[in-house]
PDB file of N, CA and C in Angstrom:
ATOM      1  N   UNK A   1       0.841  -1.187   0.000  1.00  0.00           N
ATOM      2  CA  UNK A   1       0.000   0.000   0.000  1.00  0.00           C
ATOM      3  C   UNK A   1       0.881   1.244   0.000  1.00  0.00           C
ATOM      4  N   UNK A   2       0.662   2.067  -1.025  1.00  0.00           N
ATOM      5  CA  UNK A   2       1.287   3.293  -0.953  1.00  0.00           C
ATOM      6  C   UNK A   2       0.926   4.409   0.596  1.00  0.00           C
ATOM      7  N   UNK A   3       1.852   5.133   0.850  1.00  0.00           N
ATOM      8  CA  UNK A   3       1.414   6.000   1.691  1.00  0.00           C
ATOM      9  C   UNK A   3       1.636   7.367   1.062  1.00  0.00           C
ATOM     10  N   UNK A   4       0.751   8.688   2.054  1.00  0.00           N
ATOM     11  CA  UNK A   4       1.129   9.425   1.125  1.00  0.00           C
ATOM     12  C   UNK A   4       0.913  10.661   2.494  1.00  0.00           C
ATOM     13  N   UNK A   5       1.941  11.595   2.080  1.00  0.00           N
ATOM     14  CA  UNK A   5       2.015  12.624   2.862  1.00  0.00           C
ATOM     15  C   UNK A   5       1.099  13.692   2.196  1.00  0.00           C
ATOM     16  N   UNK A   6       0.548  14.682   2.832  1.00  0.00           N
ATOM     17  CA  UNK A   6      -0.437  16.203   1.878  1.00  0.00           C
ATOM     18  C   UNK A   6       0.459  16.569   1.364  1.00  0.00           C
ATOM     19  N   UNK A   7       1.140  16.086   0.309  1.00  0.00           N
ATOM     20  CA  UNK A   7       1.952  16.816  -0.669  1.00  0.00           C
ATOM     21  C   UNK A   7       1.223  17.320  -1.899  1.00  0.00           C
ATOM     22  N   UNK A   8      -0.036  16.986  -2.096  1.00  0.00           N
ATOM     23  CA  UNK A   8      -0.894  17.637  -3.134  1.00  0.00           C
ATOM     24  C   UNK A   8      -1.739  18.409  -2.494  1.00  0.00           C
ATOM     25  N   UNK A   9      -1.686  19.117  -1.673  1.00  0.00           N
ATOM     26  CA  UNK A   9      -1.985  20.182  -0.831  1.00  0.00           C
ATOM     27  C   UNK A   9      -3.982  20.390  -0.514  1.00  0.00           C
ATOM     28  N   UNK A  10      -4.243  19.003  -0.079  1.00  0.00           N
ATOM     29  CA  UNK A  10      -5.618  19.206   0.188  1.00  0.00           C
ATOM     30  C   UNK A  10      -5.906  20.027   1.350  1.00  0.00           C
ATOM     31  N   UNK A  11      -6.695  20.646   0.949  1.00  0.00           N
ATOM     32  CA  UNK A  11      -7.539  21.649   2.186  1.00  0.00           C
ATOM     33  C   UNK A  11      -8.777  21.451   2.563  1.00  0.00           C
ATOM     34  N   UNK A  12      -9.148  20.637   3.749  1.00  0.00           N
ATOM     35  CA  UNK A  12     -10.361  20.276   3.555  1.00  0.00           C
ATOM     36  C   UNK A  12     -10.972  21.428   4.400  1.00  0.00           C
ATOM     37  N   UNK A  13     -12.496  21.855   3.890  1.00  0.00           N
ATOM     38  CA  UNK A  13     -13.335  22.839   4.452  1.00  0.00           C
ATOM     39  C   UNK A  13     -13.931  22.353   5.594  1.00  0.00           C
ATOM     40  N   UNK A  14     -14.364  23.771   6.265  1.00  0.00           N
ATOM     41  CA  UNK A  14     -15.332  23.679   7.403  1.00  0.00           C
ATOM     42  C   UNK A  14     -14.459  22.652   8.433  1.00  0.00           C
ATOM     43  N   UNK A  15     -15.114  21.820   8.885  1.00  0.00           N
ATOM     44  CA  UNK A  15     -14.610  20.866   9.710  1.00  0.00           C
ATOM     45  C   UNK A  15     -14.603  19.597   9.388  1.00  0.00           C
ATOM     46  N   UNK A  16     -13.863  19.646   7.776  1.00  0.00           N
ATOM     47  CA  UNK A  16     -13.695  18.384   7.812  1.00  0.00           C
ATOM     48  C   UNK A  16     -12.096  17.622   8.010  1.00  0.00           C
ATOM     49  N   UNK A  17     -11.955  16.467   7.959  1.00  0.00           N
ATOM     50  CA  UNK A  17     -10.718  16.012   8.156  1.00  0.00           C
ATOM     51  C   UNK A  17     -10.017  14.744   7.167  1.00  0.00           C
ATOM     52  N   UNK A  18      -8.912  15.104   6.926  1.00  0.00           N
ATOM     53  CA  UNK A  18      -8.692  13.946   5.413  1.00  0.00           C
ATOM     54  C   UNK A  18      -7.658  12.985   6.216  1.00  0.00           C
ATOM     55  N   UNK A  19      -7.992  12.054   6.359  1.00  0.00           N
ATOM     56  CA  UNK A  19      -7.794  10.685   6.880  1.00  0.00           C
ATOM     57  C   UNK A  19      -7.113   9.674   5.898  1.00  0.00           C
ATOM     58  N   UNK A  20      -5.582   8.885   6.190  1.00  0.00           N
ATOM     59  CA  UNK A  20      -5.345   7.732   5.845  1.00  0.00           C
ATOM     60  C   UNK A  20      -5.423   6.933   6.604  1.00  0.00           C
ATOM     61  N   UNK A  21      -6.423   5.700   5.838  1.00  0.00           N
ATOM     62  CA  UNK A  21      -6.485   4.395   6.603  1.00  0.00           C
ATOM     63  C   UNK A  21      -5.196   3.755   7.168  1.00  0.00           C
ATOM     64  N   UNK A  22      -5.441   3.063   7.997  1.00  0.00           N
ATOM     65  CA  UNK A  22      -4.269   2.124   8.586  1.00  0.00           C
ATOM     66  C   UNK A  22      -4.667   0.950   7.507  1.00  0.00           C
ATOM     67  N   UNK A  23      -3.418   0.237   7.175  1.00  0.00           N
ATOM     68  CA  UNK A  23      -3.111  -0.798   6.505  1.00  0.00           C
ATOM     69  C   UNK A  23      -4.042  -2.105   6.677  1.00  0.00           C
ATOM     70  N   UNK A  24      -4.790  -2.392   5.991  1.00  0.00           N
ATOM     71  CA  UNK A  24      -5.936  -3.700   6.516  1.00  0.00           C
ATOM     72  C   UNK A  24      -4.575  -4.773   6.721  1.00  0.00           C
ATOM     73  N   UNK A  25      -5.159  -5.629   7.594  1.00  0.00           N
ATOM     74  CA  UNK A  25      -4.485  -6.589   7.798  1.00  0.00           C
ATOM     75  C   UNK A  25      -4.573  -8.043   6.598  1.00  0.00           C
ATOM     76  N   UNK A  26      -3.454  -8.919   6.008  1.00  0.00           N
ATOM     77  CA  UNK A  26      -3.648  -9.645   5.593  1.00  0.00           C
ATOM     78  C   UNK A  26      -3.703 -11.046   6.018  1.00  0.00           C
ATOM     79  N   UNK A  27      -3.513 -10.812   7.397  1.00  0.00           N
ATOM     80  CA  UNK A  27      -3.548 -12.090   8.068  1.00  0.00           C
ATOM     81  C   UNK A  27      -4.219 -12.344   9.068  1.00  0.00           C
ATOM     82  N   UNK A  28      -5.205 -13.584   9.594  1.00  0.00           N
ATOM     83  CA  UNK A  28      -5.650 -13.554  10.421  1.00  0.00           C
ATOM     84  C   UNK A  28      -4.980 -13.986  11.655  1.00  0.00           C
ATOM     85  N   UNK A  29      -5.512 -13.922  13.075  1.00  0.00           N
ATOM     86  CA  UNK A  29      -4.659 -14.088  14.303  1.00  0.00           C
ATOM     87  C   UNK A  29      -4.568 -15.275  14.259  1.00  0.00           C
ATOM     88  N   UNK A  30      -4.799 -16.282  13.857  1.00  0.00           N
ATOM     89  CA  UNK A  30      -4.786 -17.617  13.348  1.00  0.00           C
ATOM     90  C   UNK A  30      -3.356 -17.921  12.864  1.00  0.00           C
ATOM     91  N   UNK A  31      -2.948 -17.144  11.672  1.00  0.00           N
ATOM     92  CA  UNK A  31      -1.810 -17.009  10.896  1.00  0.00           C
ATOM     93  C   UNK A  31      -2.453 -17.263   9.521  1.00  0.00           C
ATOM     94  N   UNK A  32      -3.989 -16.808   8.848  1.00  0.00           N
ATOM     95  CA  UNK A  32      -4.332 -17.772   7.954  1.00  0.00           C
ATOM     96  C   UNK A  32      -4.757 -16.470   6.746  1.00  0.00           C
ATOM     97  N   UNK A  33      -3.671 -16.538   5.538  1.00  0.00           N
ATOM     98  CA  UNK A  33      -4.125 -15.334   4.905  1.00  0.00           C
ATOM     99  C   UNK A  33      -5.880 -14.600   4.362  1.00  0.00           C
ATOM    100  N   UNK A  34      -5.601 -14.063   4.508  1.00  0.00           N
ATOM    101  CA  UNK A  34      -7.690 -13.198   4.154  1.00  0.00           C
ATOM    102  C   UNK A  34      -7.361 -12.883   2.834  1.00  0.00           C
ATOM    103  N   UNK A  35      -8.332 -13.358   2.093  1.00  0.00           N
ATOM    104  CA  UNK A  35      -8.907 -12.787   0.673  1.00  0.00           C
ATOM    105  C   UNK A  35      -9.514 -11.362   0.825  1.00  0.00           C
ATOM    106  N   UNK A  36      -8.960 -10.682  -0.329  1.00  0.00           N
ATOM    107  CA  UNK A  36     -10.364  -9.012  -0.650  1.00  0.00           C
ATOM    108  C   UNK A  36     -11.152  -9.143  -0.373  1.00  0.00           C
ATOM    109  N   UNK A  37     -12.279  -9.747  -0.260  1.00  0.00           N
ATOM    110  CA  UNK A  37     -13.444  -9.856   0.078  1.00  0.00           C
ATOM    111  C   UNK A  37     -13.572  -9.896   1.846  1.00  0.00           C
ATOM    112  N   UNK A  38     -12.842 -10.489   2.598  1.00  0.00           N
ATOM    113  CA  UNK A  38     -13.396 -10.766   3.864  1.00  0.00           C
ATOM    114  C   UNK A  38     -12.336 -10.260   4.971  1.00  0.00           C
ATOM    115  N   UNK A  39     -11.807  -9.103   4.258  1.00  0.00           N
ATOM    116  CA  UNK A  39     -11.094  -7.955   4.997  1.00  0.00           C
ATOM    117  C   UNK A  39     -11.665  -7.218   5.435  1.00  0.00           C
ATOM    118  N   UNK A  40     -11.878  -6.371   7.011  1.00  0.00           N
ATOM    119  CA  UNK A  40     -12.193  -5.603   7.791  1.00  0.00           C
ATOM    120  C   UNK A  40     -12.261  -4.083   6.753  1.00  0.00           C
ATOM    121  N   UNK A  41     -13.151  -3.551   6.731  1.00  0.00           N
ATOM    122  CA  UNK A  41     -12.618  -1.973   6.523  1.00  0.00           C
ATOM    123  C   UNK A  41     -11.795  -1.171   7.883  1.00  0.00           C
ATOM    124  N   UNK A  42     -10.749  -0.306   8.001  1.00  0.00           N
ATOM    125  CA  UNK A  42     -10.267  -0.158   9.081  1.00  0.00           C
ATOM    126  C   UNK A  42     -11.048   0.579   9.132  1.00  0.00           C
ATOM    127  N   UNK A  43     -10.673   1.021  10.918  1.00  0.00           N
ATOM    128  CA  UNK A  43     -11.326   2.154  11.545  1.00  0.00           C
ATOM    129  C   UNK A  43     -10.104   3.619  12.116  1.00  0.00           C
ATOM    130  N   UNK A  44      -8.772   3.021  11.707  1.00  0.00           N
ATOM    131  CA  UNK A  44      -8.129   4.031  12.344  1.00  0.00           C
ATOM    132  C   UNK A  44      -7.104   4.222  11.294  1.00  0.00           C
ATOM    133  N   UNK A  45      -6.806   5.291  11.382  1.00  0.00           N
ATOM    134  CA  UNK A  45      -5.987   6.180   9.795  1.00  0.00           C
ATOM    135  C   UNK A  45      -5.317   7.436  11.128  1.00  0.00           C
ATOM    136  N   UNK A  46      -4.406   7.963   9.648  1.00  0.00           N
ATOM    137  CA  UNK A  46      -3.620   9.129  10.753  1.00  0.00           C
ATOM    138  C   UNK A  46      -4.153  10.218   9.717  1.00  0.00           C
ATOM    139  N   UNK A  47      -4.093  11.600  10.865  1.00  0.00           N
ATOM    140  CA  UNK A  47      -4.767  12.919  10.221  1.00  0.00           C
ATOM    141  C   UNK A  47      -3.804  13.436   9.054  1.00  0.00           C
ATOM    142  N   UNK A  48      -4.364  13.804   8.113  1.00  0.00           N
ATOM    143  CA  UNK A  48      -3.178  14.151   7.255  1.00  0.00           C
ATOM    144  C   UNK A  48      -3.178  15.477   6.601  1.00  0.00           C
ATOM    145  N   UNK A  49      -4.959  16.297   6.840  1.00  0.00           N
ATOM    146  CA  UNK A  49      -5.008  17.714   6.817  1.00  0.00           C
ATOM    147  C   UNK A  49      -6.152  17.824   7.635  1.00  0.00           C
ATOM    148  N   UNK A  50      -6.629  18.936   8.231  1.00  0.00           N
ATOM    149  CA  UNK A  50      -8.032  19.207   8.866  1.00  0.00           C
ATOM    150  C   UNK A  50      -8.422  20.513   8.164  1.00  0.00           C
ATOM    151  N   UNK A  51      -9.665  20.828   8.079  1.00  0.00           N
ATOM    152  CA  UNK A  51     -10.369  21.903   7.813  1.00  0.00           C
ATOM    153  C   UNK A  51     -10.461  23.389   9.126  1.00  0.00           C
ATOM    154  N   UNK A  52     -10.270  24.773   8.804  1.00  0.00           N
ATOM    155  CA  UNK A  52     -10.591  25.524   9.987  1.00  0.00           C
ATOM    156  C   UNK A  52     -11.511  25.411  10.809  1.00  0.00           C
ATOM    157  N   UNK A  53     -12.338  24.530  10.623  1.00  0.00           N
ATOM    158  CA  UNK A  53     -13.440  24.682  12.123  1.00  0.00           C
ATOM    159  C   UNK A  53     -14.274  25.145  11.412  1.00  0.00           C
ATOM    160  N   UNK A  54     -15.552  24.442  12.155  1.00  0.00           N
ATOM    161  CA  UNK A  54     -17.129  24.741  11.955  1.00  0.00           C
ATOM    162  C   UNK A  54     -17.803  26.057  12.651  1.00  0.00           C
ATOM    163  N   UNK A  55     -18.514  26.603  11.922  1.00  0.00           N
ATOM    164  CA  UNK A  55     -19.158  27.980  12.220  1.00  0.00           C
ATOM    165  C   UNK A  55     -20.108  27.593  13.487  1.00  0.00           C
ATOM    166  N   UNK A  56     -20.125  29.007  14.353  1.00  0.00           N
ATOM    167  CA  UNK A  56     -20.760  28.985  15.329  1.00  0.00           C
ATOM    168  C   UNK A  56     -22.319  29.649  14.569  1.00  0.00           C
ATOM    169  N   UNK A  57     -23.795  29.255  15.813  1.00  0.00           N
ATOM    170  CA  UNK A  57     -24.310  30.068  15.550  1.00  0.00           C
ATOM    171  C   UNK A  57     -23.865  31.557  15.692  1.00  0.00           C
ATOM    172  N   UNK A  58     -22.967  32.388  15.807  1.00  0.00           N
ATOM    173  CA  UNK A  58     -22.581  33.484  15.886  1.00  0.00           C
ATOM    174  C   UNK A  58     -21.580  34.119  14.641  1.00  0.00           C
ATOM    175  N   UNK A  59     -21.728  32.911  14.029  1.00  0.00           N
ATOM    176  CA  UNK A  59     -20.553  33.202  12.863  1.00  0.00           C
ATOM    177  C   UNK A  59     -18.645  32.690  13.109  1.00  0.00           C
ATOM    178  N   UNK A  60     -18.721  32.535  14.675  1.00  0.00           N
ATOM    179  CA  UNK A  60     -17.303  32.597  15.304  1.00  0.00           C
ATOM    180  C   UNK A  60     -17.069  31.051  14.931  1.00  0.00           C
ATOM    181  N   UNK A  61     -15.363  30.759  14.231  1.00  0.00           N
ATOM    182  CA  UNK A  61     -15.262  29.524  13.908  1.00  0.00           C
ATOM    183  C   UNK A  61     -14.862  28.703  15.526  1.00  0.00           C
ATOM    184  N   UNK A  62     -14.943  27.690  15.337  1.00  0.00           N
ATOM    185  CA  UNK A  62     -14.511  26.216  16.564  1.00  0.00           C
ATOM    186  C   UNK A  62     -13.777  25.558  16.017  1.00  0.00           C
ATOM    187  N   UNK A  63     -12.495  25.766  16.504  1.00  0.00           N
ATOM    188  CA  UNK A  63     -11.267  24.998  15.946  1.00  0.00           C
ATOM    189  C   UNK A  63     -11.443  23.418  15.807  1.00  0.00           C
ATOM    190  N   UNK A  64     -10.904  22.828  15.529  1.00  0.00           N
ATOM    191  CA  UNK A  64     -10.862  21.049  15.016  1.00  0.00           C
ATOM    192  C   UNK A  64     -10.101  20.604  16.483  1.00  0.00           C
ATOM    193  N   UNK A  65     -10.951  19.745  17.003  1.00  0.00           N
ATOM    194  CA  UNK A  65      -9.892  18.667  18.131  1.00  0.00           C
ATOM    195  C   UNK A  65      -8.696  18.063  17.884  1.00  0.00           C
ATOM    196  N   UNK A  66      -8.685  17.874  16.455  1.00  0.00           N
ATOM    197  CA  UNK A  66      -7.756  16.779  16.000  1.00  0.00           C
ATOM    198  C   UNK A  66      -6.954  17.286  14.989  1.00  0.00           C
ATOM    199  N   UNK A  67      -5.798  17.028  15.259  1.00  0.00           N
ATOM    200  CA  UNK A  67      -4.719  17.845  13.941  1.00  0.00           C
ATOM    201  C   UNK A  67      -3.952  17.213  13.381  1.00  0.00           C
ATOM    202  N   UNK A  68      -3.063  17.664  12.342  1.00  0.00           N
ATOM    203  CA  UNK A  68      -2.384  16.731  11.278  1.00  0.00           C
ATOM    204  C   UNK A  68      -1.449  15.799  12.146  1.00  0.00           C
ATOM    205  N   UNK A  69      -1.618  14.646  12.144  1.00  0.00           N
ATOM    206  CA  UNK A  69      -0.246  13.347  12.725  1.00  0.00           C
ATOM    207  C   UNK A  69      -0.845  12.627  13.622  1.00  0.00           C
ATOM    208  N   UNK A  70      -1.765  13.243  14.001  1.00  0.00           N
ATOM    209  CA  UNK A  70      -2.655  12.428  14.977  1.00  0.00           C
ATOM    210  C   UNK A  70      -3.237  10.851  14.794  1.00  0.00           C
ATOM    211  N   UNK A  71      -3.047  10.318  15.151  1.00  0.00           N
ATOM    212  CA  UNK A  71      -3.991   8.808  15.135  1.00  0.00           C
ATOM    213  C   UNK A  71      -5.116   8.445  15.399  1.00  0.00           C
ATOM    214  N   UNK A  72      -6.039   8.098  14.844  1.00  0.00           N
ATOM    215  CA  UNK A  72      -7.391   8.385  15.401  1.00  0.00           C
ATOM    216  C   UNK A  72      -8.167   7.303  14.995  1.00  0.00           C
ATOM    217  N   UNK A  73      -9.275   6.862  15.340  1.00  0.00           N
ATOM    218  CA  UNK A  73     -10.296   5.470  15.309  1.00  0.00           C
ATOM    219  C   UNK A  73     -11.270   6.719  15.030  1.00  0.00           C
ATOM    220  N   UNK A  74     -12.406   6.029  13.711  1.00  0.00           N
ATOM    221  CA  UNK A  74     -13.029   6.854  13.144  1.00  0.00           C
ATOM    222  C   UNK A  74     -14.545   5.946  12.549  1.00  0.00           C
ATOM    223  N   UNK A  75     -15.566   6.238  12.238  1.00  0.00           N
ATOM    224  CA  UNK A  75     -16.695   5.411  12.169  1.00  0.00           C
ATOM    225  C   UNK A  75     -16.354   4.357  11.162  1.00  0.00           C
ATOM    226  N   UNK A  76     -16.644   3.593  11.143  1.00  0.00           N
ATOM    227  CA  UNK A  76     -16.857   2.609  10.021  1.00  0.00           C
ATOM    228  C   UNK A  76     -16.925   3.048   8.739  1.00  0.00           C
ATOM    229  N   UNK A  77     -18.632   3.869   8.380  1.00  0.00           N
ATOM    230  CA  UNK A  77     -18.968   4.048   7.287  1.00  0.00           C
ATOM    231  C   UNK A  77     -19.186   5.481   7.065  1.00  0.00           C
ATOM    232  N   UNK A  78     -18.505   5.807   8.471  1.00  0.00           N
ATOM    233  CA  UNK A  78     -18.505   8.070   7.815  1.00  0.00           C
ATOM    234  C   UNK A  78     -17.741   7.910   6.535  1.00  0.00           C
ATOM    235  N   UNK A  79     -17.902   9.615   6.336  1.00  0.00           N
ATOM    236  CA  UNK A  79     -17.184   9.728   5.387  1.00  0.00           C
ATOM    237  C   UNK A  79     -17.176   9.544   3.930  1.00  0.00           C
ATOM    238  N   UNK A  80     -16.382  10.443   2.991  1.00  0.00           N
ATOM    239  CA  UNK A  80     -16.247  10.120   1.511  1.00  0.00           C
ATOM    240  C   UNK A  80     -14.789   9.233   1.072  1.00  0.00           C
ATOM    241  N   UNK A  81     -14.492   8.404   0.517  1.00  0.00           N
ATOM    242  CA  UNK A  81     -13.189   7.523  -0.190  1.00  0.00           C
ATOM    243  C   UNK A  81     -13.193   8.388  -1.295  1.00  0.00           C
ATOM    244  N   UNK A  82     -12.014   8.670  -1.555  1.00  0.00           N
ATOM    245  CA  UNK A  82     -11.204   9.294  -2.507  1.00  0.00           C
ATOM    246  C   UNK A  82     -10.014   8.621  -2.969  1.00  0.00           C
ATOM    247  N   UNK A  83      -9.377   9.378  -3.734  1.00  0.00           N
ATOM    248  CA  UNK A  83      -7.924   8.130  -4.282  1.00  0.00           C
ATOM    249  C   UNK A  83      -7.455   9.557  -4.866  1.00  0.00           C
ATOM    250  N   UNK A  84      -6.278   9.850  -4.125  1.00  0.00           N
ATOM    251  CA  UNK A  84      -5.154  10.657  -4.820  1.00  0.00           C
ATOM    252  C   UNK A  84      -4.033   9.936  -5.068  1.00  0.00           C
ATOM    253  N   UNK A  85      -3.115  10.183  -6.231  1.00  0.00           N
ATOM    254  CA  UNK A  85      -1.901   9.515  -6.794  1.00  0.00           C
ATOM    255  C   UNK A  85      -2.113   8.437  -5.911  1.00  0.00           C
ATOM    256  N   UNK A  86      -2.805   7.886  -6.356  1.00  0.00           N
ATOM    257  CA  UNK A  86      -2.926   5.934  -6.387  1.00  0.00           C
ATOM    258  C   UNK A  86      -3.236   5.500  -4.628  1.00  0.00           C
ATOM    259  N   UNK A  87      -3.475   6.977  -3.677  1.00  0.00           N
ATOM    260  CA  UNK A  87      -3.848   6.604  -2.603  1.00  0.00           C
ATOM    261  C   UNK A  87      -4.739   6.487  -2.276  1.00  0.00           C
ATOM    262  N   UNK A  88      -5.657   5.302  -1.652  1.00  0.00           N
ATOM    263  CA  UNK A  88      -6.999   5.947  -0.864  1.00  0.00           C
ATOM    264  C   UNK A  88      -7.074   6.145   0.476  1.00  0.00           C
ATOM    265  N   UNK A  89      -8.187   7.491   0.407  1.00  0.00           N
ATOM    266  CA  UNK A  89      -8.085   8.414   1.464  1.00  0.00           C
ATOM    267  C   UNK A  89      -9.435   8.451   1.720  1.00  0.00           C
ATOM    268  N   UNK A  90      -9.670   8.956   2.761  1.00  0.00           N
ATOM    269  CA  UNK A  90     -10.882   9.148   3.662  1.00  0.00           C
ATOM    270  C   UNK A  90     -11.743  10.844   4.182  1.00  0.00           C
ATOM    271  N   UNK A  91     -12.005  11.290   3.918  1.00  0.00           N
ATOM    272  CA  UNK A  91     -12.465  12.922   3.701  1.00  0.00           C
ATOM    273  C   UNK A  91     -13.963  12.595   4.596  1.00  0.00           C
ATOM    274  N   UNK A  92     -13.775  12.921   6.284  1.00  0.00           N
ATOM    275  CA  UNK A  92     -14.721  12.710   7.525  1.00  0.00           C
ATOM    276  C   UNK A  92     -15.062  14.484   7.757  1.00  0.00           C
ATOM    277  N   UNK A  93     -16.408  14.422   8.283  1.00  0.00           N
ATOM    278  CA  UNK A  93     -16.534  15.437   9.795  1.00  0.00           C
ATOM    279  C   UNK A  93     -15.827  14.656  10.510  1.00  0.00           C
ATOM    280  N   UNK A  94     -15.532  16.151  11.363  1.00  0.00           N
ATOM    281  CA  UNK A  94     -14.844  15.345  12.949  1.00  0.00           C
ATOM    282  C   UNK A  94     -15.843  14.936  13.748  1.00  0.00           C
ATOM    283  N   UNK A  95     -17.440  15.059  13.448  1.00  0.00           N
ATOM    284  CA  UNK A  95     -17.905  14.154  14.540  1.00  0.00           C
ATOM    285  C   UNK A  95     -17.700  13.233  14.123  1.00  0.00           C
ATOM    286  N   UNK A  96     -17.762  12.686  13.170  1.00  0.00           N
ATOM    287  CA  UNK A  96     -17.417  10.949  12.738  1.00  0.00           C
ATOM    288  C   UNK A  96     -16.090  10.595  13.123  1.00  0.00           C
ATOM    289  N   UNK A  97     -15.353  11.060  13.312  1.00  0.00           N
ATOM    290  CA  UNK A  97     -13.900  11.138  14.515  1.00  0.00           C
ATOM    291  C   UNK A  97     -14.064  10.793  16.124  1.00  0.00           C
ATOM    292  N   UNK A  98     -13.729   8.959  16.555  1.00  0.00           N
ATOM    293  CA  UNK A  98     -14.395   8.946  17.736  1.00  0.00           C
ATOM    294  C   UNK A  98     -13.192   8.999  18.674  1.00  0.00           C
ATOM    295  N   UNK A  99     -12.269   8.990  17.906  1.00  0.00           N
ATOM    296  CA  UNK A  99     -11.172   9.288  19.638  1.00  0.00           C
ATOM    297  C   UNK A  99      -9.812   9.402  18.896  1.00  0.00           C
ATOM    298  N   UNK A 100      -9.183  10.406  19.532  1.00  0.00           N
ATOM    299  CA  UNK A 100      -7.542  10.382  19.006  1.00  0.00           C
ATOM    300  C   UNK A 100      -6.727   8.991  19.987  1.00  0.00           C
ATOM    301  N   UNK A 101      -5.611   8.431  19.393  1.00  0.00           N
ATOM    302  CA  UNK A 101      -4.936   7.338  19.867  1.00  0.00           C
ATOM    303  C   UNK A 101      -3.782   8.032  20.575  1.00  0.00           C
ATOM    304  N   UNK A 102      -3.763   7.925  21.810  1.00  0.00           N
ATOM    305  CA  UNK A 102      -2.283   8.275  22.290  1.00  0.00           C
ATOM    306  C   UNK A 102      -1.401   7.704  22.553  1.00  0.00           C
TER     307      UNK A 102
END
């Protein structure tokens, strides 16, 4: 799996956050390789740009919890999949962002 740093300079709006998956696993705890088909979608990717923050009712922005490098476990099925230079990527709200990894 390729990895890929924001070197094509995504900016995601409002409060959103552009997410790479963590590497699916090809093996089970067994030791017994998994076919495409009956691989987990992950749930945890590292931050790789965030958006300025979501508008208040007042107009005043609310910064993002979560910032670029961060590790984070994220919903299942939030989110849009994208594919830049041969990567796929993940483009969430941060509520669909359920916990940074420390």
């Amino acid at each position: 799996m390729k990895h890929m740093t924001n070197n094509t300079k995504i900016q995601p709006l409002l409060d959103n956050v552009l997410i790479e998956p963590a590497e699916e696993e090809t093996k089970s705890p067994g030791g017994i390789y998994l076919p495409e088909n009956a691989k987990e979608k992950p749930t945890i990717g590292e931050v790789l740009a965030v958006g300025p923050g979501k508008l208040d009712e007042n107009g005043k922005i609310i910064k993002l919890s979560v910032k670029v490098g961060d590790k984070v476990y994220y919903k299942k099925w939030g989110g849009n999949e994208i594919k830049i230079a041969g990567v796929e990527l993940l483009l969430v709200e941060e509520k669909d962002v359920l916990a940074i990894i420390k």
